[in-house]
Protein backbone atom coordinates (compact mmCIF):
# COMPACT_ATOMS: atom_id res chain seq x y z
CA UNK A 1 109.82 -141.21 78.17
CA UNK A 2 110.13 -141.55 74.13
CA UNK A 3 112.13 -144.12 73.41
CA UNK A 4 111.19 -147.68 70.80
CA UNK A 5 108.31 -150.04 71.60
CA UNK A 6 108.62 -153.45 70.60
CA UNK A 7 104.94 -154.51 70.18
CA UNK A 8 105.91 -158.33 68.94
CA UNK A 9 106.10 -161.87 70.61
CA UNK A 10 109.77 -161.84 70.30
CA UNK A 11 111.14 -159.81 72.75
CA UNK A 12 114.34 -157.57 71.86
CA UNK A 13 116.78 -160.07 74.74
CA UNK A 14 116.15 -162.14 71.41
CA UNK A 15 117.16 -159.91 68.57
CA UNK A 16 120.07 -159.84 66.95
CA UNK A 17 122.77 -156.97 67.57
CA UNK A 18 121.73 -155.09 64.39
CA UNK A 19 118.27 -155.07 65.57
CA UNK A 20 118.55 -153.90 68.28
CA UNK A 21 121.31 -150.71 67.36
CA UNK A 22 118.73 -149.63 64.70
CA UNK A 23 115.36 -149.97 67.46
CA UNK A 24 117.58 -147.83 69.75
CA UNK A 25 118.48 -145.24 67.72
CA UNK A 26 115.14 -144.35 69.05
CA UNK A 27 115.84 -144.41 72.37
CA UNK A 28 115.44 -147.36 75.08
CA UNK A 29 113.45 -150.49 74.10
CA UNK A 30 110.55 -151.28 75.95
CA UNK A 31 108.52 -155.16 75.18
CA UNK A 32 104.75 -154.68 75.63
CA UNK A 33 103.75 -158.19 74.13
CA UNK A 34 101.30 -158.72 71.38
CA UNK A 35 98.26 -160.21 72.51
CA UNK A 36 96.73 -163.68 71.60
CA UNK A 37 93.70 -163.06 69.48
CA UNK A 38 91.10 -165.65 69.83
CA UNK A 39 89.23 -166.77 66.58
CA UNK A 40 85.78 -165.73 67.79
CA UNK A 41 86.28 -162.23 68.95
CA UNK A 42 83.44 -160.16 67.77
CA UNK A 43 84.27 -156.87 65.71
CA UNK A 44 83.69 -154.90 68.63
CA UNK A 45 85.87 -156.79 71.02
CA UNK A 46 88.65 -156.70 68.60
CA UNK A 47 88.29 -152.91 68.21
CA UNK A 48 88.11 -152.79 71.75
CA UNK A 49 91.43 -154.71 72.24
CA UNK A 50 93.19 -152.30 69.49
CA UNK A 51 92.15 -149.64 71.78
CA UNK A 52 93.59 -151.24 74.93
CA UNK A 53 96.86 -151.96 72.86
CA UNK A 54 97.29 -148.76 71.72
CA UNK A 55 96.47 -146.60 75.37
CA UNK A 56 99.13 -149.45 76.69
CA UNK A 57 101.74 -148.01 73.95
CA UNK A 58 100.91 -144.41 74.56
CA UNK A 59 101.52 -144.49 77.99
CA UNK A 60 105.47 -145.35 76.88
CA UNK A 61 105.09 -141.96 74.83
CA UNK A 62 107.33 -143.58 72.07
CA UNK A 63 109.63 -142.48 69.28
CA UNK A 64 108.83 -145.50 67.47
CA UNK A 65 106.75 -148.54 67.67
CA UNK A 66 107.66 -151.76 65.96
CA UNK A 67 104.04 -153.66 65.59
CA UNK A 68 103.53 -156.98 64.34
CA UNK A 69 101.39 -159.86 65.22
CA UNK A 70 97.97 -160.99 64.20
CA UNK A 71 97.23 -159.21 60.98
CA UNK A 72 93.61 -157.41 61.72
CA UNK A 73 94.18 -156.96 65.39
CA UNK A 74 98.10 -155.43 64.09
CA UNK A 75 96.12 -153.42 61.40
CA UNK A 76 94.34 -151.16 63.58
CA UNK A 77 96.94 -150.87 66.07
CA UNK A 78 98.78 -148.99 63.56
CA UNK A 79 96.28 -146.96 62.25
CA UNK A 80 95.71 -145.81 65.52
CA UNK A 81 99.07 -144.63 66.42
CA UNK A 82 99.53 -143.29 62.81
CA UNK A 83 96.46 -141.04 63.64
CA UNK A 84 98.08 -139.78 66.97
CA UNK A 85 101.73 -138.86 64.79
CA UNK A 86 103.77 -142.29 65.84
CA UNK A 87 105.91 -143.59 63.78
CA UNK A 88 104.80 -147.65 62.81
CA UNK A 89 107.55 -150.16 61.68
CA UNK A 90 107.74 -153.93 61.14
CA UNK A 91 111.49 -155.75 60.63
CA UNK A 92 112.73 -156.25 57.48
CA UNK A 93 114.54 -159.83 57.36
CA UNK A 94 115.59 -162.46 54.76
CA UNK A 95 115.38 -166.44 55.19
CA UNK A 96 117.65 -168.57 54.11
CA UNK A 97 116.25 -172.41 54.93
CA UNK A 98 118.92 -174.75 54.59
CA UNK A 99 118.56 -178.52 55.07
CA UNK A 100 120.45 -181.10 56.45
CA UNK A 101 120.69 -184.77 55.31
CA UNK A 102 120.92 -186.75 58.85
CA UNK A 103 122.18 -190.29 58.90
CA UNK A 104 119.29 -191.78 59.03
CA UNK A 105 118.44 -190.27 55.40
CA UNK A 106 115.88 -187.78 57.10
CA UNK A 107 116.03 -184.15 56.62
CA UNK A 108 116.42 -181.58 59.42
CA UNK A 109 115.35 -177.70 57.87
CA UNK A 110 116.72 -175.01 59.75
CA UNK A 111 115.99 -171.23 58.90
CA UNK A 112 118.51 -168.44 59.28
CA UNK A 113 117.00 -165.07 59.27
CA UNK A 114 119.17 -161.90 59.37
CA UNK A 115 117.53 -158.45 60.06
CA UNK A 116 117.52 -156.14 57.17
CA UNK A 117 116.48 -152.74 58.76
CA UNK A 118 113.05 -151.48 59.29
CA UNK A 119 110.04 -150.66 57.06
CA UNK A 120 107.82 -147.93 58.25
CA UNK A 121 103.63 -148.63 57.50
């Protein structure tokens, strides 16, 4: 299969064009989303959902795996597909907020992000 997995909650229909050139010079971009992590998962269940995540991204046999989400749960994610010889990335963006006086004298913040390449863990 091969390919670049997009292990995120913003799925690549989403991503700007030069995202999405430099996931696929990987190969074809596959979304698995990143799961919701409760706040009282034990140790063990959280281990046990890095495992799940990571059989789930193996199956894709990827080039590349772009991981980001919930820090701990994210954390051993990547160590586990480091260990197996997949290469980890996150995106590498800037924001720029800008704000806008309204009418009404209240301020409206908007921020513009614009994808920098990736950064490999």
């Amino acid at each position: 299969m091969g390919g670049f997995v997009n292990c995120s909650n913003h799925p690549s229909g989403g991503w700007l064009k030069a995202q999405k050139d430099a996931a696929e010079k990987y190969g074809t971009i596959t979304d698995i989303p990143f799961p919701a992590v409760r706040c009282n998962l034990t140790d063990q269940q959280m281990e046990n959902l890095a495992d799940q995540m990571t059989a789930k991204i193996m199956e894709m046999q990827p080039e590349a795996v772009m991981c980001m989400g919930e820090f701990v749960l994210c954390f051993r994610i990547v160590q586990k597909l480091k260990a197996k010889g997949i290469r980890v990335l996150a995106s590498c963006s800037e924001r720029k907020a800008v704000e806008h006086l309204k009418g009404d004298g209240t301020i409206r913040k908007e921020s513009i992000f614009t994808f920098n390449g990736f950064r490999e863990y």
